[in-house]
Protein backbone atom coordinates (compact mmCIF):
# COMPACT_ATOMS: atom_id res chain seq x y z
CA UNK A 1 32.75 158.21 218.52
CA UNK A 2 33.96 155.16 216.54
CA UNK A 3 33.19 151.65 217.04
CA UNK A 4 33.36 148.18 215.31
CA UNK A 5 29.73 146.69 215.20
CA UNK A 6 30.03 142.99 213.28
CA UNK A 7 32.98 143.94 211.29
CA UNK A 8 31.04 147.52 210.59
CA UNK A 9 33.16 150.95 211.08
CA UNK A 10 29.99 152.53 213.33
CA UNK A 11 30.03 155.99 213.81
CA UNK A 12 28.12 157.86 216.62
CA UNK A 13 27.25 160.52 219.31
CA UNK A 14 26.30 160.13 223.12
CA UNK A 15 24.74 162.87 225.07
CA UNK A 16 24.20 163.24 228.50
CA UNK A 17 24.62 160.41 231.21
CA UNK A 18 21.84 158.69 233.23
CA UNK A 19 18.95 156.21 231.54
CA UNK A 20 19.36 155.00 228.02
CA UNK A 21 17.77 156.60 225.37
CA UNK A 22 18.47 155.00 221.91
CA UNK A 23 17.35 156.78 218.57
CA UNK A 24 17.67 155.33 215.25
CA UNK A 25 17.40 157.56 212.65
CA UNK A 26 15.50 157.25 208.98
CA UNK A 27 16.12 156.58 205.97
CA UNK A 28 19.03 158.60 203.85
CA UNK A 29 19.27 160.44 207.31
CA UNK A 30 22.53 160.50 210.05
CA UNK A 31 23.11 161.36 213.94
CA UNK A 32 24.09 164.91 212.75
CA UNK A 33 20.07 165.79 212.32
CA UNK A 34 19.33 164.70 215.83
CA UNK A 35 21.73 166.91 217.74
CA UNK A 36 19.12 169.25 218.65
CA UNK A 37 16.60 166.78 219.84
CA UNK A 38 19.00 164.50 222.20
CA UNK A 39 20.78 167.42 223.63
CA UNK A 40 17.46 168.73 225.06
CA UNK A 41 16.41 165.24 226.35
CA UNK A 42 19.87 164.39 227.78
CA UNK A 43 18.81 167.61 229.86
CA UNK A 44 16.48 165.87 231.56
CA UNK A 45 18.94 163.17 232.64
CA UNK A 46 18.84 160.98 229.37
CA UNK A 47 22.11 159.30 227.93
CA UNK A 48 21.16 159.47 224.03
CA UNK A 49 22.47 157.68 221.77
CA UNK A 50 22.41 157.86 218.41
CA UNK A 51 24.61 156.04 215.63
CA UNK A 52 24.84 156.15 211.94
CA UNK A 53 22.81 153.02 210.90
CA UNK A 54 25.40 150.79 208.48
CA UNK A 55 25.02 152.51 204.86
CA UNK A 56 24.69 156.22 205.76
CA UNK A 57 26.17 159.13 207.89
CA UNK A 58 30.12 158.35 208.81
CA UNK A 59 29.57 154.83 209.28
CA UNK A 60 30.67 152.26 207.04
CA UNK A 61 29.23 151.55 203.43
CA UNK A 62 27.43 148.47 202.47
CA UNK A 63 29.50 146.00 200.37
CA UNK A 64 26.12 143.78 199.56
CA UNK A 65 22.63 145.18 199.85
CA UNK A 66 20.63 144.43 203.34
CA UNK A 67 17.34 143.66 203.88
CA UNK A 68 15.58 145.14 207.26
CA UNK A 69 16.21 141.83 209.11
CA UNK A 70 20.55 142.36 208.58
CA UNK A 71 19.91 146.08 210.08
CA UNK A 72 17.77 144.32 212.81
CA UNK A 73 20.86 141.73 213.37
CA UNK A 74 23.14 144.82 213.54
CA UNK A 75 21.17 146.85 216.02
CA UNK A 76 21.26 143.80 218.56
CA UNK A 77 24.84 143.79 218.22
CA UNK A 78 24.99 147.64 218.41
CA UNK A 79 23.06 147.18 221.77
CA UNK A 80 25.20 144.30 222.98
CA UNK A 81 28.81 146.10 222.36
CA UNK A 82 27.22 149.08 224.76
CA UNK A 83 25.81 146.84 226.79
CA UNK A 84 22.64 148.96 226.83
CA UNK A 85 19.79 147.55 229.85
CA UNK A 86 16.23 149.04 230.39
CA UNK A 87 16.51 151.49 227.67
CA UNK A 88 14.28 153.74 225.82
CA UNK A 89 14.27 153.56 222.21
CA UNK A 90 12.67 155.67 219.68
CA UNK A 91 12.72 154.96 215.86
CA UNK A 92 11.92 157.71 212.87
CA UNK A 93 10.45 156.59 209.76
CA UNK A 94 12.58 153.81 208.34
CA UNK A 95 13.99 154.03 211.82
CA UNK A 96 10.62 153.24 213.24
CA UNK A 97 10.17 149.79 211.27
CA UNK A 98 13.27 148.89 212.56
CA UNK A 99 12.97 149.86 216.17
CA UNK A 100 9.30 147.93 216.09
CA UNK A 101 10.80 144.76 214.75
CA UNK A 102 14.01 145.03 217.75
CA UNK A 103 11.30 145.40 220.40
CA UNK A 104 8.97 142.50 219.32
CA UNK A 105 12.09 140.51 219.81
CA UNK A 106 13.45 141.81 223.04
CA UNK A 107 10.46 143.30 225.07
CA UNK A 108 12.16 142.30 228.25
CA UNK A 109 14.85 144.81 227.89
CA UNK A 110 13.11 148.06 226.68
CA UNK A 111 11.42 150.69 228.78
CA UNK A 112 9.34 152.43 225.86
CA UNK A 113 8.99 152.62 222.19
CA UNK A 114 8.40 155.99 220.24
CA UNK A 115 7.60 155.61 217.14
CA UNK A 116 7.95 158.78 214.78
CA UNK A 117 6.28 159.23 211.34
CA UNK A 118 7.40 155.29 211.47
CA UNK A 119 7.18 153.44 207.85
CA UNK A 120 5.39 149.99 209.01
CA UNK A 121 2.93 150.14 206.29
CA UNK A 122 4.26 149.94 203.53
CA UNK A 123 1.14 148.16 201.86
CA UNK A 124 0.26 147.91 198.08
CA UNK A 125 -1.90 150.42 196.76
CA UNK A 126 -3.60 151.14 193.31
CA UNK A 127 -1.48 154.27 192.91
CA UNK A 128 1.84 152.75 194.10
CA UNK A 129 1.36 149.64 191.50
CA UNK A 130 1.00 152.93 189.04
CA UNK A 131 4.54 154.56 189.70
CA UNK A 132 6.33 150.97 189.94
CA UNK A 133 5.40 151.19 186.36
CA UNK A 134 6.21 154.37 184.81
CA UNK A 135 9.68 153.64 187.25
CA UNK A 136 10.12 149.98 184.72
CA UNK A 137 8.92 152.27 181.88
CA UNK A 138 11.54 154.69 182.39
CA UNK A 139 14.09 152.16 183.05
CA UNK A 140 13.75 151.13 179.36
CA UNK A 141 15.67 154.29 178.50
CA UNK A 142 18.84 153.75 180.44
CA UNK A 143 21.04 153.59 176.93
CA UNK A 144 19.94 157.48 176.09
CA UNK A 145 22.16 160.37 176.59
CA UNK A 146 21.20 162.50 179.74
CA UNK A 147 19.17 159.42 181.25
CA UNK A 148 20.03 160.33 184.71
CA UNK A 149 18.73 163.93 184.66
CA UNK A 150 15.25 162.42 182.98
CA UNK A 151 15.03 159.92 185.33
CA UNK A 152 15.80 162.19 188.07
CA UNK A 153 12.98 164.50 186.18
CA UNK A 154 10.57 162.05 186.35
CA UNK A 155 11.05 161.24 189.60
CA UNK A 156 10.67 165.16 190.76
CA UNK A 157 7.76 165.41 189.32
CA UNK A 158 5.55 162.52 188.90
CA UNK A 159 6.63 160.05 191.94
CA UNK A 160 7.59 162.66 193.94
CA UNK A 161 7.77 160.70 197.26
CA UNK A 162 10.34 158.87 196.52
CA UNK A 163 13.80 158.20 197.55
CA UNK A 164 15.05 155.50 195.50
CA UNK A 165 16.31 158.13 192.91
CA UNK A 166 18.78 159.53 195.33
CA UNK A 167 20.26 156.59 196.15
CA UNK A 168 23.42 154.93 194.49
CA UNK A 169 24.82 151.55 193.97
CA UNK A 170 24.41 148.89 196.41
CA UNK A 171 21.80 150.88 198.09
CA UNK A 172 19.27 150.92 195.88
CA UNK A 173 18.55 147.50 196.33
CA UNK A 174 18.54 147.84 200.03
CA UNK A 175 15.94 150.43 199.58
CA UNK A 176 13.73 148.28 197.53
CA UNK A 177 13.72 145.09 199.68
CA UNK A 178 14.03 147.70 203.09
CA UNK A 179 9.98 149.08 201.18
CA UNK A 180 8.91 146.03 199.89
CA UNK A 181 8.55 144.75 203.50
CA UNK A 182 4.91 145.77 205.57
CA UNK A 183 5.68 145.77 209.13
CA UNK A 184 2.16 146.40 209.81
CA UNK A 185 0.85 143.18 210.45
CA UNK A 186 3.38 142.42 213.55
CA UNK A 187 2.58 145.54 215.40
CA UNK A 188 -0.61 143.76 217.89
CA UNK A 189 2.86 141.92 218.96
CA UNK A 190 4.30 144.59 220.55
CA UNK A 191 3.04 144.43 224.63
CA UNK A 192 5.93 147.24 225.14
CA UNK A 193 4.10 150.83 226.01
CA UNK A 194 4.11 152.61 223.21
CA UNK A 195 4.01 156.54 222.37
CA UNK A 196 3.17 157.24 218.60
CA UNK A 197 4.34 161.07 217.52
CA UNK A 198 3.19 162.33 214.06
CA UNK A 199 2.61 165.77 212.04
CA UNK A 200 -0.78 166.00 210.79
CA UNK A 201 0.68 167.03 207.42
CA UNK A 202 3.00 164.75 207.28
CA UNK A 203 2.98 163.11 203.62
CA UNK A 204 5.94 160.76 203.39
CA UNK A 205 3.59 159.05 205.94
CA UNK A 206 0.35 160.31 206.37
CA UNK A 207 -1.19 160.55 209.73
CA UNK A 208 -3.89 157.84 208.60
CA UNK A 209 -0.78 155.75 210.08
CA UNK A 210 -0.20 156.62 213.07
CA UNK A 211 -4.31 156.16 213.78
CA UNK A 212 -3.53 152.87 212.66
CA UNK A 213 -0.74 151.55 214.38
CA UNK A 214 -2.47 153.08 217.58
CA UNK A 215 -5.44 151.34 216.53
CA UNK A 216 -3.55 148.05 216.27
CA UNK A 217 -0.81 148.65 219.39
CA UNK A 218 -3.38 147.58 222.30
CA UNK A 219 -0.73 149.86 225.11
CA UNK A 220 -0.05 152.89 222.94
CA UNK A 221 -1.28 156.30 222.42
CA UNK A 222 -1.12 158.81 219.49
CA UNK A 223 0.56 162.18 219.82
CA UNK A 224 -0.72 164.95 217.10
CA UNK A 225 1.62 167.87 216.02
CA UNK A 226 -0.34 170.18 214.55
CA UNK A 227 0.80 171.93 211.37
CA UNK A 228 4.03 169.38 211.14
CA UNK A 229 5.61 167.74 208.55
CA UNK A 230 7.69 164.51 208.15
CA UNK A 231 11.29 165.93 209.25
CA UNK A 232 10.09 166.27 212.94
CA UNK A 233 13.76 166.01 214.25
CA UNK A 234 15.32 168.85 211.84
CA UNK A 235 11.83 171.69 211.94
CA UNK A 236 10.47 170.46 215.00
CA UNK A 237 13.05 169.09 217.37
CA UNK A 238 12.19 171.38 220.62
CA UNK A 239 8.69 170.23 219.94
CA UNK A 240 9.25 166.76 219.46
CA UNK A 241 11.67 166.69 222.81
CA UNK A 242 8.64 168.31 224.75
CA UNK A 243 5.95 165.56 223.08
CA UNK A 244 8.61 162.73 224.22
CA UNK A 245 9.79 164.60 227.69
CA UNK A 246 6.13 164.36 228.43
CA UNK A 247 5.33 160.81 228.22
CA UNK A 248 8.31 159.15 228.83
C-alpha cells in the first residue's frame, strides 16, 4: 500500500483487522522483514502495521539528511493520515529510539510500548572515541585508487559494528546525527507500560541495555531470549510473536 505522508511517497503493509498494532522497523531495515512476525500477531486479532520509514524499503528517498526528531515529525503524521487511536506500538533498534521519543510525546494515545534490541544509548565510550578515529584516519585516503574497497575493509574488520559504511549519499549523514543522539536519559519519562524484548547475545546492542532501560522505565519489564541475536524479527520472529502475544 501507497500513501503520501508530508509530501513523502510511504510505502507499507497492513495485516489483520481489529486493535492497532504499529511496528517501526530499524535501521537499513524495511516492512518486508516483518512479514512473519505481524502475520502471526494479526492472528490473534491485531491490525499491524508496518511502513517503510522515509529513506529505506519502497518508500521515498531523502533529498536532505534527517535527524531523529524529522522521523519523529513524520511518524505523527504517519499516525494522523491513519487515524490510528489506542494503539500498540513496538519499535526495533533504531526503530526503538524512535518509538520511545513518539510515546513520551503522546502517552495518551498508546496502549503499550515494546521495545526490541532498541538503540537509546548510544553513549560515548573509550572504545567508540577509538574507531571515530581510525574512521577520520581512513578518511584521509579518499584520493587513492580502490578507497572504497579499503574503507569497506577496514570497516569489516576493525569497526565491525557498524553501519555507516553501507550507507550512501544523503544517508550517511542521517546516520551520524540519527547515533550521535542518546535517548537514554528521557526514558524515566515514559509512564506508558512498557515490555523490553532482547537476545542475550545480542551485540549490536548488548543486553546490558535492556537491564538498563528496565532499570530506568519505573512500569516496564525485561523479556530474555536465550541464545538470540540482534535480528529478532528475521531468526526469531515466531519467538518474538509468542514473547509479545504474551504480554500484550
Amino acid at each position: 500500500m501507497e500513501i503520501v505522508v508530508n509530501g513523502i511517497k510511504t510505502n507499507y503493509q497492513v495485516f489483520g483487522e481489529g486493535k492497532s498494532f504499529l511496528i517501526l522497523h530499524g535501521w537499513n531495515s524495511n516492512c518486508d522483514r516483518w512479514v512473519v512476525f505481524a502475520e502471526a500477531i494479526a492472528e490473534k486479532g491485531y491490525k499491524v502495521i508496518v511502513p517503510d520509514l522515509p529513506g529505506f524499503g519502497k518508500s521515498d528517498a531523502l533529498t536532505i539528511p534527517w535527524n531523529t526528531n524529522k522521523y519523529i515529525t513524520w511518524i505523527e503524521a504517519f499516525i494522523e493520515e491513519l487515524n490510528l487511536k489506542e494503539y500498540y506500538i513496538l519499535g526495533h533498534s533504531f526503530g526503538g529510539a524512535l518509538a520511545a521519543k513518539i510515546i513520551i510525546k503522546h502517552p495518551q494515545e498508546v496502549k503499550k510500548l515494546f521495545l526490541v534490541s532498541a538503540a537509546v544509548v548510544r553513549k560515548k565510550t573509550t572504545r567508540k572515541n577509538f574507531f571515530a578515529k581510525i574512521s577520520k584516519f581512513v578518511r584521509l585516503f579518499y584520493f587513492l585508487p580502490y578507497y572504497g574497497l579499503f574503507r569497506k575493509a577496514v570497516y569489516k574488520f576493525i569497526i565491525k559494528k557498524s553501519d555507516y559504511v553501507y550507507v550512501e549519499g544523503i544517508m550517511k549523514q542521517t546516520y551520524l546525527n540519527v547515533v550521535a543522539e542518546d535517548v537514554s536519559f528521557q526514558l524515566p519519562f515514559i509512564k506508558v507500560p512498557t515490555i523490553i524484548i532482547w537476545g542475550d547475545k545480542d551485540t549490536d546492542t548488548p543486553i546490558e541495555n535492556g537491564r538498563f532501560i528496565n532499570e530506568k522505565i519505573k512500569n516496564s519489564k525485561l523479556v530474555i531470549i536465550s541464545g538470540a541475536g540482534h535480528g529478532l524479527n528475521i531468526k526469531q520472529p515466531e519467538i518474538l510473536a509468542e514473547k509479545v502475544l504474551k504480554n500484550v
